[in-house]
N, C-alpha and C. Protein backbone atom coordinates (compact mmCIF):
# COMPACT_ATOMS: atom_id res chain seq x y z
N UNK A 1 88.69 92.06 95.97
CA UNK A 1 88.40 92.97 97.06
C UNK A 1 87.48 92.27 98.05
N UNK A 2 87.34 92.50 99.11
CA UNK A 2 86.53 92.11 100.52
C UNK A 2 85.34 92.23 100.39
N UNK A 3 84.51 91.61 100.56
CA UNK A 3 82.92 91.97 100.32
C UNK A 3 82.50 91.83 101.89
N UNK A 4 81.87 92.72 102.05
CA UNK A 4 81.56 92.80 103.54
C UNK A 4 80.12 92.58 103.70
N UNK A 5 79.57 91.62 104.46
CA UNK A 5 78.70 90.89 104.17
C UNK A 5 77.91 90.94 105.58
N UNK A 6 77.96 91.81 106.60
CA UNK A 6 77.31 92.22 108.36
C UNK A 6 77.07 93.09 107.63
N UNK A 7 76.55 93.52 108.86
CA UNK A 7 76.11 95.57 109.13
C UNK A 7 77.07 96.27 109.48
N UNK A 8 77.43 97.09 108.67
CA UNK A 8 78.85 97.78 109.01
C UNK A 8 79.23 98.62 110.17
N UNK A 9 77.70 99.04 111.04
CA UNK A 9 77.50 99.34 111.74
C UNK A 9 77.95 98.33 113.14
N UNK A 10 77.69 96.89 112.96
CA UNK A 10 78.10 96.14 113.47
C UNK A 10 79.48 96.08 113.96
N UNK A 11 79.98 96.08 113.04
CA UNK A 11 81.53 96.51 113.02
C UNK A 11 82.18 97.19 113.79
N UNK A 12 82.01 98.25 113.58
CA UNK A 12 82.41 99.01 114.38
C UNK A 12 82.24 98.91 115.95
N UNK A 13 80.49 98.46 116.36
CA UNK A 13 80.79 98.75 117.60
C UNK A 13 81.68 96.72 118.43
N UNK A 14 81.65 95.78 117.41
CA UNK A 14 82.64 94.72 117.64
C UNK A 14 84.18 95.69 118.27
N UNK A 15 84.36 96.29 117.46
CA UNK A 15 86.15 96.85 117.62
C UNK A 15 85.97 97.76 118.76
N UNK A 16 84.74 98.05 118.76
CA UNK A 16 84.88 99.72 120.18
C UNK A 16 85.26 100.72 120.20
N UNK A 17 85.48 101.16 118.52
CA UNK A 17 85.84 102.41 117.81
C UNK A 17 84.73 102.51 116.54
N UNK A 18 84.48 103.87 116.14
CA UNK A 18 84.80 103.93 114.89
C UNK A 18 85.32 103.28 113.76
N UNK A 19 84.55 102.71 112.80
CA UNK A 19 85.76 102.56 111.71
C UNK A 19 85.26 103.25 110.80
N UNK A 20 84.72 104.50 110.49
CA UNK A 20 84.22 105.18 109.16
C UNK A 20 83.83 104.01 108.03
N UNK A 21 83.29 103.45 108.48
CA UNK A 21 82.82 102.89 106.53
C UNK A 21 81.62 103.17 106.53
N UNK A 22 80.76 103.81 106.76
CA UNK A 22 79.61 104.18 105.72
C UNK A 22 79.49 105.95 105.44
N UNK A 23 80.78 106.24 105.47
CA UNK A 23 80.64 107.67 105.34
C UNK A 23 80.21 109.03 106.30
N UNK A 24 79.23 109.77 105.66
CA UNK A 24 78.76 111.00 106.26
C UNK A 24 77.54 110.46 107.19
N UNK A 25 77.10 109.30 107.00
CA UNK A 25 76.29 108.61 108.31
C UNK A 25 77.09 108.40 109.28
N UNK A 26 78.53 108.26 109.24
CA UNK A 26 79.09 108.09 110.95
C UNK A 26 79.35 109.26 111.30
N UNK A 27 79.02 110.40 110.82
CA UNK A 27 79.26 111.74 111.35
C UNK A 27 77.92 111.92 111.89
N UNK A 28 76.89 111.71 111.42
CA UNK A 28 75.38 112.15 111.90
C UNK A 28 75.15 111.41 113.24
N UNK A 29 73.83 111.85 113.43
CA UNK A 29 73.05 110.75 114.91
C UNK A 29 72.55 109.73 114.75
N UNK A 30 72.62 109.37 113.23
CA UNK A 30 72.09 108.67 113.00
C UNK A 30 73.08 106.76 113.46
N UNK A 31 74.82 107.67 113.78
CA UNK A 31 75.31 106.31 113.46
C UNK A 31 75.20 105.56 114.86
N UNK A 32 75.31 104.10 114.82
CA UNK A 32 74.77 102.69 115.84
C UNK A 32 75.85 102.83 116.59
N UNK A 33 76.69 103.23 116.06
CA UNK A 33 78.19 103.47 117.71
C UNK A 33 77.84 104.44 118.50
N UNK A 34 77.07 105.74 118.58
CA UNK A 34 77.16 106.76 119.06
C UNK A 34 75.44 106.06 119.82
N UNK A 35 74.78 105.41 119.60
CA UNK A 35 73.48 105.03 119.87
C UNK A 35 73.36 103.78 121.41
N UNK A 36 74.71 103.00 120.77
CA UNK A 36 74.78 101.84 121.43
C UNK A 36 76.27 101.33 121.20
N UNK A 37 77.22 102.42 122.25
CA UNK A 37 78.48 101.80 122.08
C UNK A 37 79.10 100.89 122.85
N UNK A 38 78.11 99.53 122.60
CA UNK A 38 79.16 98.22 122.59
C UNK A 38 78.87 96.83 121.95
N UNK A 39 79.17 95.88 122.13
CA UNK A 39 79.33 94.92 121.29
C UNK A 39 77.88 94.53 121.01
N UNK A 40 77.65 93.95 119.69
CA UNK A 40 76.72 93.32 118.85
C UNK A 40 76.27 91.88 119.89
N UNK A 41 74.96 91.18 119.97
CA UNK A 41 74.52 90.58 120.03
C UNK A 41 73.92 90.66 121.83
N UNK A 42 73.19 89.48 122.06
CA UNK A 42 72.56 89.45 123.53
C UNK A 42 73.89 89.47 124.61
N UNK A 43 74.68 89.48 124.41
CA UNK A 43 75.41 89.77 125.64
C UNK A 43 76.25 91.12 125.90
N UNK A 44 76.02 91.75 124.97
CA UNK A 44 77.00 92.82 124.43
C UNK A 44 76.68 93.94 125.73
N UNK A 45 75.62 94.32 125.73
CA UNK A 45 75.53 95.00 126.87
C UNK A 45 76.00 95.15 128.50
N UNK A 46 76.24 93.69 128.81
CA UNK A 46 76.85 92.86 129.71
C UNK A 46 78.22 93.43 130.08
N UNK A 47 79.06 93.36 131.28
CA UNK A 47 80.25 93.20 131.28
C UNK A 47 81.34 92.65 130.23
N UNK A 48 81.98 93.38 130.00
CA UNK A 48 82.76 93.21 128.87
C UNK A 48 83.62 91.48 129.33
N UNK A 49 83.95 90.85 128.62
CA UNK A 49 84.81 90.04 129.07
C UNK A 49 86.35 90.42 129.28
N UNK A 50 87.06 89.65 130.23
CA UNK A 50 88.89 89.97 130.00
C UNK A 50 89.40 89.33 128.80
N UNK A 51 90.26 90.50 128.09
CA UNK A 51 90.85 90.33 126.84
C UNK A 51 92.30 89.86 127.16
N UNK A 52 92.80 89.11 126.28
CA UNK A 52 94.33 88.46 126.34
C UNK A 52 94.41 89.04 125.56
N UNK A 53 96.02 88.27 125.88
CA UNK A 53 97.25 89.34 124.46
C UNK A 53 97.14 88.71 123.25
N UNK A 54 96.59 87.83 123.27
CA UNK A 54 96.26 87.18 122.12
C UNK A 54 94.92 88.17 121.45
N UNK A 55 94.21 88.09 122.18
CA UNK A 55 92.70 88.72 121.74
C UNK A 55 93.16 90.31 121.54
N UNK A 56 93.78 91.37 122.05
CA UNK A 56 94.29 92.56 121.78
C UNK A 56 94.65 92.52 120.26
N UNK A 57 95.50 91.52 119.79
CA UNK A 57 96.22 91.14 118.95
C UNK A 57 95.13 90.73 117.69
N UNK A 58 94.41 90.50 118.21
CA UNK A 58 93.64 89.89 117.28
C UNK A 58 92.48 90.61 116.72
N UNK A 59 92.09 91.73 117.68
CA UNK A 59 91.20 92.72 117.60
C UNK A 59 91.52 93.81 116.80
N UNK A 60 93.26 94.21 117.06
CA UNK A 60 93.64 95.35 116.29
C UNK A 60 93.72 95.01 114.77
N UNK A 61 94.40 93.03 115.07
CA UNK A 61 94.43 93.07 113.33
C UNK A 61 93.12 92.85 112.45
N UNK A 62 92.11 92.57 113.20
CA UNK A 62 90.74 92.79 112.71
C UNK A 62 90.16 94.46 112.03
N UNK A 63 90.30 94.94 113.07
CA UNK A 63 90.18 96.78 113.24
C UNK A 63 90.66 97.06 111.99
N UNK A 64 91.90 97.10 111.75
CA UNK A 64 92.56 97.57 110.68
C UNK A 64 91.90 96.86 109.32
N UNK A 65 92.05 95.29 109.32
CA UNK A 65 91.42 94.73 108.06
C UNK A 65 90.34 95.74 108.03
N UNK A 66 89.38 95.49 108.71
CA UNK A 66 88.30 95.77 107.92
C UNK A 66 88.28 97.50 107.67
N UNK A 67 88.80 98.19 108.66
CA UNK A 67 89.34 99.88 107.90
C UNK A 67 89.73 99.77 106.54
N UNK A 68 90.47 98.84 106.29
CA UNK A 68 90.62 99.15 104.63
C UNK A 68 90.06 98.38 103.93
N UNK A 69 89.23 97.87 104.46
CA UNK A 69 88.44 96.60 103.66
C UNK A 69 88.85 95.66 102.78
N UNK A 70 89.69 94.54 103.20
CA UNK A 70 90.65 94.04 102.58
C UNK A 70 90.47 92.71 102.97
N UNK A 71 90.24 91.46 102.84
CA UNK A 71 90.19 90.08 102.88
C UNK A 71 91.27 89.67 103.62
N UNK A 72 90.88 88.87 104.36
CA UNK A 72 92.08 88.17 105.52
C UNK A 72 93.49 87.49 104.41
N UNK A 73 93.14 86.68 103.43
CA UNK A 73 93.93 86.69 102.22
C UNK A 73 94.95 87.71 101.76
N UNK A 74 94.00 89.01 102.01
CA UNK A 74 95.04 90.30 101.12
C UNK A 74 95.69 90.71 102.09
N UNK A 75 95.11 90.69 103.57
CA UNK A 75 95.97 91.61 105.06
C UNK A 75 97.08 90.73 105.03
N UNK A 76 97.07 89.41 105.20
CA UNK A 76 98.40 88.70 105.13
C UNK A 76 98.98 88.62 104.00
N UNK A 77 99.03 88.99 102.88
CA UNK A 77 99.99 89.09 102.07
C UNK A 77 100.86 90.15 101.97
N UNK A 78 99.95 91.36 102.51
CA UNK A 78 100.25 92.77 102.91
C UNK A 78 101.61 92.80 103.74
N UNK A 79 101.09 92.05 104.61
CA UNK A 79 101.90 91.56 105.68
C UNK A 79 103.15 91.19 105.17
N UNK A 80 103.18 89.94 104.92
CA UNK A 80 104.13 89.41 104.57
C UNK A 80 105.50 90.32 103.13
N UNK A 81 104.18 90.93 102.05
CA UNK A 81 105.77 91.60 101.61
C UNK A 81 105.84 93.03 102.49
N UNK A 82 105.44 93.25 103.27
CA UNK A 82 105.82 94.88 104.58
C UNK A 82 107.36 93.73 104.99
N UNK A 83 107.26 92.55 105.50
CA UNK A 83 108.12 92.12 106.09
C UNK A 83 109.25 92.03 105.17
N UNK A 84 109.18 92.16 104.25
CA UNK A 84 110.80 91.37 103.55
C UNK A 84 110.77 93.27 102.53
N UNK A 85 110.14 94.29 103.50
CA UNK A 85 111.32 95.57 103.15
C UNK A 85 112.06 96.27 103.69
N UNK A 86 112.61 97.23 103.32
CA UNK A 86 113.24 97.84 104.65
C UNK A 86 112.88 98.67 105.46
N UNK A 87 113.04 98.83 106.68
CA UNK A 87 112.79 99.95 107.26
C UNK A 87 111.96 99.12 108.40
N UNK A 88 110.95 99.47 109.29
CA UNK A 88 110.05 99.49 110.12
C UNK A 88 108.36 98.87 109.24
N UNK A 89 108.56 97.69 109.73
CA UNK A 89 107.47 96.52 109.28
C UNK A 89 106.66 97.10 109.63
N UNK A 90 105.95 97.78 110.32
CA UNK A 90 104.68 98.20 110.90
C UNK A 90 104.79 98.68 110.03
N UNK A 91 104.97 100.15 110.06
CA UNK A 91 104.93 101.62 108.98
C UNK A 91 104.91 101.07 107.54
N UNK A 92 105.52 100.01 107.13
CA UNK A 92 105.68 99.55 105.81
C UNK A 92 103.89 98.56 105.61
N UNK A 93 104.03 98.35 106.53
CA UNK A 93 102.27 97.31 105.91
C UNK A 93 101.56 98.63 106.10
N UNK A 94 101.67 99.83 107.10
CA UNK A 94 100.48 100.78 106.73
C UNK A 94 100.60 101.40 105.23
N UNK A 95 101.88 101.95 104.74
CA UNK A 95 101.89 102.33 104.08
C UNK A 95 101.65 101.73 102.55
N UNK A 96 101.68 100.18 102.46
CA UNK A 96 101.23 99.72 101.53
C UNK A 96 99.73 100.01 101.22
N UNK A 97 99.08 99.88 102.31
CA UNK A 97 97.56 100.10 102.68
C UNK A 97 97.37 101.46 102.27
N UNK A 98 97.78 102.42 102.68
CA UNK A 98 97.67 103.85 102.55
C UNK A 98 97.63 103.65 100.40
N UNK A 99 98.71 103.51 100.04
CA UNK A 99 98.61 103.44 98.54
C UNK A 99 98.07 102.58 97.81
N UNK A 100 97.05 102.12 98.17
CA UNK A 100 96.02 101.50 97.82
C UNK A 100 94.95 102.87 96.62
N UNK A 101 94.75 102.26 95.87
CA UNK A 101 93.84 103.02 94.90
C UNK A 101 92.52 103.58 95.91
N UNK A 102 91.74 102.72 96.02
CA UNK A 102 90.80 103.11 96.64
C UNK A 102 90.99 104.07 98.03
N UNK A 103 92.00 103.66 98.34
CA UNK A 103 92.33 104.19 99.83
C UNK A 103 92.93 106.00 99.09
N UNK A 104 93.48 106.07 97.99
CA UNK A 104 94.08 107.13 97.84
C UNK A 104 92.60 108.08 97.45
N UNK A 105 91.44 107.78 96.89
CA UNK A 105 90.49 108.06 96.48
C UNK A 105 89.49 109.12 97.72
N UNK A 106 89.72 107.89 98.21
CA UNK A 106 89.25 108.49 99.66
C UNK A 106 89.78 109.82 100.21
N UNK A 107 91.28 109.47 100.61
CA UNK A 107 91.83 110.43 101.38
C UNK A 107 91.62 111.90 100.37
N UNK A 108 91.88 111.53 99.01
CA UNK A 108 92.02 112.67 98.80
C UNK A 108 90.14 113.66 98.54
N UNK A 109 89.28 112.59 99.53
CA UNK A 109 87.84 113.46 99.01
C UNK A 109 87.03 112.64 97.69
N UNK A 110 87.18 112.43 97.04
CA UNK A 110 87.01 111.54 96.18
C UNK A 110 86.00 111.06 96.01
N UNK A 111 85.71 110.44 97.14
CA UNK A 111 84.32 109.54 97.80
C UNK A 111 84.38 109.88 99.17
N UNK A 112 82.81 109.42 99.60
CA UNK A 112 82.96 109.54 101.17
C UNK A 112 83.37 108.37 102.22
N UNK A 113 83.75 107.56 101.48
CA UNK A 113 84.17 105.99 102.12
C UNK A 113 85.10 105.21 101.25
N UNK A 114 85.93 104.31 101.80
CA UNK A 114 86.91 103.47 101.24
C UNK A 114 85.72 102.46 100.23
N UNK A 115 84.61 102.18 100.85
CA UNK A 115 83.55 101.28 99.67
C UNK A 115 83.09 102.41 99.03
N UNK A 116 83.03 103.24 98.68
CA UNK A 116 82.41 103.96 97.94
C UNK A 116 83.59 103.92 96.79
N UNK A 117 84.45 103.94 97.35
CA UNK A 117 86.02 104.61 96.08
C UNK A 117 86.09 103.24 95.16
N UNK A 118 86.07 102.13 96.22
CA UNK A 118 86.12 100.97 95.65
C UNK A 118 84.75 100.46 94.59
N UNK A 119 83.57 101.13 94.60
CA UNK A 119 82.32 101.10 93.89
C UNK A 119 82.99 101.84 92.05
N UNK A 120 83.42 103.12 92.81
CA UNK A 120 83.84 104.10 91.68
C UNK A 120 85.27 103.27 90.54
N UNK A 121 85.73 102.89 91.22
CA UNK A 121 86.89 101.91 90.16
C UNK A 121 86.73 101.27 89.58
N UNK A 122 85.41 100.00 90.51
CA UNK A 122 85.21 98.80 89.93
C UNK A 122 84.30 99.36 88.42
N UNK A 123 83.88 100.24 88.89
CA UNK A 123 82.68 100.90 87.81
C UNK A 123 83.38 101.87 86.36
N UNK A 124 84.83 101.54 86.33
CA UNK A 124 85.45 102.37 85.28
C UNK A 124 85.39 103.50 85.16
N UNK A 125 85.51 104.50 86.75
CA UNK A 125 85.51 105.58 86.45
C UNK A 125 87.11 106.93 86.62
N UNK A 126 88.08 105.59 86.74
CA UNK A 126 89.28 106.24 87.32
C UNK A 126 90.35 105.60 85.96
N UNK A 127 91.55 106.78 86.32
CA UNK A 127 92.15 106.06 85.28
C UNK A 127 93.91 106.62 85.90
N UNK A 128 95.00 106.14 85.48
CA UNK A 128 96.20 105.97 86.56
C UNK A 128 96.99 106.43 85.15
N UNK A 129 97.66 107.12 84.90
CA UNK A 129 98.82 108.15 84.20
C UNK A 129 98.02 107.56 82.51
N UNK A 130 96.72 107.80 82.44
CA UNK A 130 95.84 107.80 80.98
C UNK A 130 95.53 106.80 80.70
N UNK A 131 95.64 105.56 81.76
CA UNK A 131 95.08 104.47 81.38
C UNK A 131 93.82 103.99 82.41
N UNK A 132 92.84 103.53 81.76
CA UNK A 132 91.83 103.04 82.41
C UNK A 132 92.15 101.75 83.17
N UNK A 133 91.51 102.23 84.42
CA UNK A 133 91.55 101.19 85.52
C UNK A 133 90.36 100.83 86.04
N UNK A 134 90.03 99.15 86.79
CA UNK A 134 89.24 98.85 87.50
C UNK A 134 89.10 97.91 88.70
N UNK A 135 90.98 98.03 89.30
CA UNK A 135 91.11 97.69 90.31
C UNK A 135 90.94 98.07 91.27
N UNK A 136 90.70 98.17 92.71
CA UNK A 136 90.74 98.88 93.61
C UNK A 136 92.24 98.41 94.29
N UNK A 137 92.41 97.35 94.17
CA UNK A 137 93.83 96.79 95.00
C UNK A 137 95.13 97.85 94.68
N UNK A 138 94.86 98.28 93.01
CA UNK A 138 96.48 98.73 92.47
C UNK A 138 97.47 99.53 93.46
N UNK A 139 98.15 99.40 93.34
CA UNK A 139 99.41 100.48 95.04
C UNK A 139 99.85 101.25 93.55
N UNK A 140 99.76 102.63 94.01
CA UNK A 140 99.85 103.96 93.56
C UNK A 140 101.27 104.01 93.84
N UNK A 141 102.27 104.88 92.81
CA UNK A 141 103.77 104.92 93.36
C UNK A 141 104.34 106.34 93.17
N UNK A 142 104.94 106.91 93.54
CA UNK A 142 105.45 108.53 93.51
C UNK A 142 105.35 108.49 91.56
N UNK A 143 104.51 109.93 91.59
CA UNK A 143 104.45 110.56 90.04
C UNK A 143 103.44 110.39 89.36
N UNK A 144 102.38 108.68 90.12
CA UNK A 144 101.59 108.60 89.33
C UNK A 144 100.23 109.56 89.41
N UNK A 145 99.48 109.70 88.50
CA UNK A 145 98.52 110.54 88.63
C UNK A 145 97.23 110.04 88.16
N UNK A 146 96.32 109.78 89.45
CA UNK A 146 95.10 109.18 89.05
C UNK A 146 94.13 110.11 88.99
N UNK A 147 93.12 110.00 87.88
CA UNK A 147 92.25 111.30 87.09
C UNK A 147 90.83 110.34 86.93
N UNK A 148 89.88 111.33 87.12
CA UNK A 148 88.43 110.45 86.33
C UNK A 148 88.22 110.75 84.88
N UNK A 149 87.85 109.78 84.53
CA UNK A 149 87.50 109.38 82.98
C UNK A 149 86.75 110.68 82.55
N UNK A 150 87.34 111.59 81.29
CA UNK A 150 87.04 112.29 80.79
C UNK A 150 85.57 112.15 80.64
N UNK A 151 84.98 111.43 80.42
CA UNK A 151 84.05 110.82 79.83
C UNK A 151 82.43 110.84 80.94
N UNK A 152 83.00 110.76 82.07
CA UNK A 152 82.80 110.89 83.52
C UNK A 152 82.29 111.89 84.01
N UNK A 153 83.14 112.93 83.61
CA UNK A 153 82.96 113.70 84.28
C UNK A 153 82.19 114.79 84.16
N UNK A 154 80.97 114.71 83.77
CA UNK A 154 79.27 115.57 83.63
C UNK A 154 78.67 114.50 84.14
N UNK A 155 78.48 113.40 84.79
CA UNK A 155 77.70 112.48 84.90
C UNK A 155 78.04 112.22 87.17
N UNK A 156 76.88 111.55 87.82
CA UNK A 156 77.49 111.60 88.88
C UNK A 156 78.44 110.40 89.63
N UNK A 157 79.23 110.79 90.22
CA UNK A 157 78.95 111.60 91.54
C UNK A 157 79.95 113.72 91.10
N UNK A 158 80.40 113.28 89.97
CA UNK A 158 81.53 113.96 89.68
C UNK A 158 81.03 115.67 89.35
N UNK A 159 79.91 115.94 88.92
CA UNK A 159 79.10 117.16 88.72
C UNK A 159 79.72 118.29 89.54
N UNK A 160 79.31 117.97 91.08
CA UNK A 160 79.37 118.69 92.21
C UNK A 160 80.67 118.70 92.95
N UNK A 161 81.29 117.95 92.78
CA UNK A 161 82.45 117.45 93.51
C UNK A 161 83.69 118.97 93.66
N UNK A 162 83.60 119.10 92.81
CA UNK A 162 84.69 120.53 92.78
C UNK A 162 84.18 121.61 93.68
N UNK A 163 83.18 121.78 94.18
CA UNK A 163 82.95 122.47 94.93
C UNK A 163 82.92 122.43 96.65
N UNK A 164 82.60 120.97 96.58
CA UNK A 164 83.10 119.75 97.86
C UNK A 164 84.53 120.21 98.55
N UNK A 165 85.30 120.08 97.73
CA UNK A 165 86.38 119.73 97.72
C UNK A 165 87.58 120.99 97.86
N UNK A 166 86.85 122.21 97.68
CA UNK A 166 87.69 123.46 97.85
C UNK A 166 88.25 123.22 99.05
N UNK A 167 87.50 123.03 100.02
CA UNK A 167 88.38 123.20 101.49
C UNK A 167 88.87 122.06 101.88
N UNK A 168 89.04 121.03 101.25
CA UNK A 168 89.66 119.74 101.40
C UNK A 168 90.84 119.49 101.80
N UNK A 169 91.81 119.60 103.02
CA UNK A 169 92.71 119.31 103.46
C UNK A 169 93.41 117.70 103.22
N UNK A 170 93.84 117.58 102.49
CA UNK A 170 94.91 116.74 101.92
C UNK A 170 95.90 115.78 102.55
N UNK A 171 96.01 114.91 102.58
CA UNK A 171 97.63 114.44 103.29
C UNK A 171 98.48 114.96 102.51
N UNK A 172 99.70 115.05 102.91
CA UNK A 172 100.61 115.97 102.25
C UNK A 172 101.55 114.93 101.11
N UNK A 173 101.26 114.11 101.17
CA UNK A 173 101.62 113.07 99.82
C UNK A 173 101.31 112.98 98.56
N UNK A 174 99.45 113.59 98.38
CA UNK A 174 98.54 113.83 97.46
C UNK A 174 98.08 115.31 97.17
N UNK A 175 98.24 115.39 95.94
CA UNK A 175 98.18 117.02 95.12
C UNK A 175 96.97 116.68 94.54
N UNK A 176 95.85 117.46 94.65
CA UNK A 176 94.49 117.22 93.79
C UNK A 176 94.66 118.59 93.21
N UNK A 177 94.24 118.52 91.49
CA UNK A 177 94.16 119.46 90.65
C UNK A 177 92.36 119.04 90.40
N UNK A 178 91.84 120.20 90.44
CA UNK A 178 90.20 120.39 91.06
C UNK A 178 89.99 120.72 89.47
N UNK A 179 90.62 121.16 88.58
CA UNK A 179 90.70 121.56 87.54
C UNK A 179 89.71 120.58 86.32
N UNK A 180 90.50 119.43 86.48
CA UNK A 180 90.67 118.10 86.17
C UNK A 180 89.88 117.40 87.16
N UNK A 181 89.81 117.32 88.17
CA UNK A 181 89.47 116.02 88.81
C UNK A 181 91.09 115.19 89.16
N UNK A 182 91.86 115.50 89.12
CA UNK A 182 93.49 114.42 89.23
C UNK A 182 93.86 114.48 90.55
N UNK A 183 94.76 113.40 90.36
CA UNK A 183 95.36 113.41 92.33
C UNK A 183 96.43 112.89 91.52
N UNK A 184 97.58 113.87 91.78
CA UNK A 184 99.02 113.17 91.67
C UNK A 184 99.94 112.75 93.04
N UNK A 185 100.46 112.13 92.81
CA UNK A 185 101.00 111.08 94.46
C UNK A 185 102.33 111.97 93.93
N UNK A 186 103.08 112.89 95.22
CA UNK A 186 104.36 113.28 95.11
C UNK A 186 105.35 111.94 96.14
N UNK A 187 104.81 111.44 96.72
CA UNK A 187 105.76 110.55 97.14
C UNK A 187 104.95 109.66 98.00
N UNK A 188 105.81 108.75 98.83
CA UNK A 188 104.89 107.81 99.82
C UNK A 188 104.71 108.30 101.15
N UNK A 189 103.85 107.86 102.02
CA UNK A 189 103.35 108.59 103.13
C UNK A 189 104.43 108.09 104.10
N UNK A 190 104.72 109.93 104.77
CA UNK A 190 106.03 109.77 105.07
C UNK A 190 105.34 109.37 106.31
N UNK A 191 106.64 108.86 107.46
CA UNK A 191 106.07 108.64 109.15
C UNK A 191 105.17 109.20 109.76
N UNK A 192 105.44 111.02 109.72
CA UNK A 192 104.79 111.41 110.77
C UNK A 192 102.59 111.66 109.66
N UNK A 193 102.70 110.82 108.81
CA UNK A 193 101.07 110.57 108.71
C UNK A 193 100.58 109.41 109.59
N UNK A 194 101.42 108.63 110.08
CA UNK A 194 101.07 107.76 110.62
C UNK A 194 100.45 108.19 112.82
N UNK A 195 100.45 109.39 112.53
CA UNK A 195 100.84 109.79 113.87
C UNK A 195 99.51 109.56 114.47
N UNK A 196 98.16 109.91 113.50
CA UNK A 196 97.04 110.47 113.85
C UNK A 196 96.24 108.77 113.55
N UNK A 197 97.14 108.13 113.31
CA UNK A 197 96.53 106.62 112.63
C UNK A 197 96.22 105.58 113.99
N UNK A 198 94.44 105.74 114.31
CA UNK A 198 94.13 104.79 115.57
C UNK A 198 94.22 103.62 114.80
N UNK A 199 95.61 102.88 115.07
CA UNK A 199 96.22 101.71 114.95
C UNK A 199 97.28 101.40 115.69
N UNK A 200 97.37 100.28 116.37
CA UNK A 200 98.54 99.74 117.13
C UNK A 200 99.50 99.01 116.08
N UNK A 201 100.64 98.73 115.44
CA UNK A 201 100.82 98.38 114.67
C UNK A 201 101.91 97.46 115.16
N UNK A 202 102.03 97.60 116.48
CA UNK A 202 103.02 96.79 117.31
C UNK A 202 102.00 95.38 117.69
N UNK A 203 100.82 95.53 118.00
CA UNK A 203 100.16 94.59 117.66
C UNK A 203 100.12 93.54 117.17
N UNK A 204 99.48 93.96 115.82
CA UNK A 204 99.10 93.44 114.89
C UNK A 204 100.80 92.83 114.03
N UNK A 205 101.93 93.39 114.63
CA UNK A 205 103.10 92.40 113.88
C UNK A 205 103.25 91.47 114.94
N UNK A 206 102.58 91.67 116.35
CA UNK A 206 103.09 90.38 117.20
C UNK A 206 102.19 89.53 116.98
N UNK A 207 100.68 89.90 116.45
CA UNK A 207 99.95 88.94 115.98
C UNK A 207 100.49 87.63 114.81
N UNK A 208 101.19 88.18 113.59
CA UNK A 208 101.53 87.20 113.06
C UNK A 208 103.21 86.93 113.11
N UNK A 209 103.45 87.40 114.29
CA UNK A 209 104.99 87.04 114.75
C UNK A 209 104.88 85.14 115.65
N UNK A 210 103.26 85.20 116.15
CA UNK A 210 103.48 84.06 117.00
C UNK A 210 104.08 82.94 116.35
C-alpha cells in the first residue's frame, strides 16, 4: 500500500480540489484547502502558471492516485489490466479502484477515510466470506461479504458504529447488514456511479496512451 509521507493537507491544495483523506477534518474549518486554496510552497500564492496537456494529464493522474492512495507502481498496473478488459478503459480502471477493500470500507461508512480503512485491515480487523484478511489491495467481487472480526466487535472503533451508520446512504452496489457489521457487494459499480466521480478519466488514459 502507498505510504503517504507530505501533509495531506498539502495535497490537496497541489491538485486544487479536495481529496478527502483526512476525514471529518475536511468537513470542518479546520481544513488547509478552505484556509488557503492554492498551491503549497513560496510561490503558490502567485499567479498560477500555464498548464499543458501534458501537465492536465498529469495532474488528474496524480489527483486520482493519491484519492485512493495507491503507489505509482499499483496506479499503473491498475491501468494496464483496465486496458486488456472489455468495455470502456476509463470506467474499468475506476472500477477496479472502487473494489478495492479499503475503498469498499469506506464507501460503505466503515471508516472516515480510505487511510483509516486501510489502518483497520492492516490491523486484522476485517474478514471476506469468514476468512481473515489483512490486505487493503484485495478487489472485492459480486457475493462477497466483508464482516468485522467477531472478536472485534466490543472493542473500538466498532462499539458506536451502528448508530453512525443508520442514515448512511450507500452506493447501490453495497448492502450493509448493521446487525453484524457486514457489507455484501451485490455486483460491480455500475456506470452511472461514476457520474458524481470528480475525475477526468479521459485524461488520465491519454496520459499513459503517450
Amino acid at each position: 500500500m502507498a505510504k503517504i509521507t507530505t501533509s495531506k493537507c498539502k495535497l490537496c491544495r497541489r491538485e486544487g480540489t479536495k481529496l478527502f483523506l483526512k476525514g471529518d477534518r475536511c468537513e470542518s474549518s479546520k481544513c488547509a484547502f478552505e484556509r488557503r486554496a492554492y498551491a503549497p510552497g513560496v510561490h503558490g500564492p502567485g499567479r498560477p502558471p500555464r498548464v499543458t496537456d501534458y501537465g492536465k494529464q498529469l495532474r488528474e493522474k496524480q489527483k486520482a492516485k493519491r484519492i485512493y492512495g495507491v503507489s505509482e507502481t499499483q496506479f499503473a498496473n491498475y491501468y494496464n489490466k483496465a486496458m486488456k478488459l472489455k468495455g470502456d478503459s476509463g470506467k474499468n480502471l475506476l472500477r477496479l479502484l472502487e473494489t478495492r477493500l479499503d475503498n469498499v470500507l469506506f464507501r460503505a461508512g466503515f471508516a472516515k477515510s480510505r487511510a483509516a480503512a486501510r489502518q483497520l485491515v492492516a490491523y486484522s480487523h476485517m474478514t471476506i466470506n469468514g476468512k481473515n484478511v489483512n490486505i487493503p489491495s484485495i478487489v472485492v467481487k459480486p457475493g462477497d461479504i466483508v464482516a468485522v472480526q467477531e472478536s472485534k466487535l466490543n472493542k473500538n472503533p466498532w462499539k458506536n458504529l451502528k448508530e453512525e451508520l443508520k442514515n448512511k446512504e450507500l452506493p447501490s452496489w453495497l448492502v450493509a447488514d448493521l446487525n453484524d457489521l457486514s457489507i455484501k457487494v451485490t455486483s460491480l459499480p455500475a456506470d452511472d456511479e461514476f457520474k458524481t466521480t470528480d475525475i477526468d478519466l479521459t485524461l488520465i488514459i491519454e496520459y499513459y496512451s503517450r
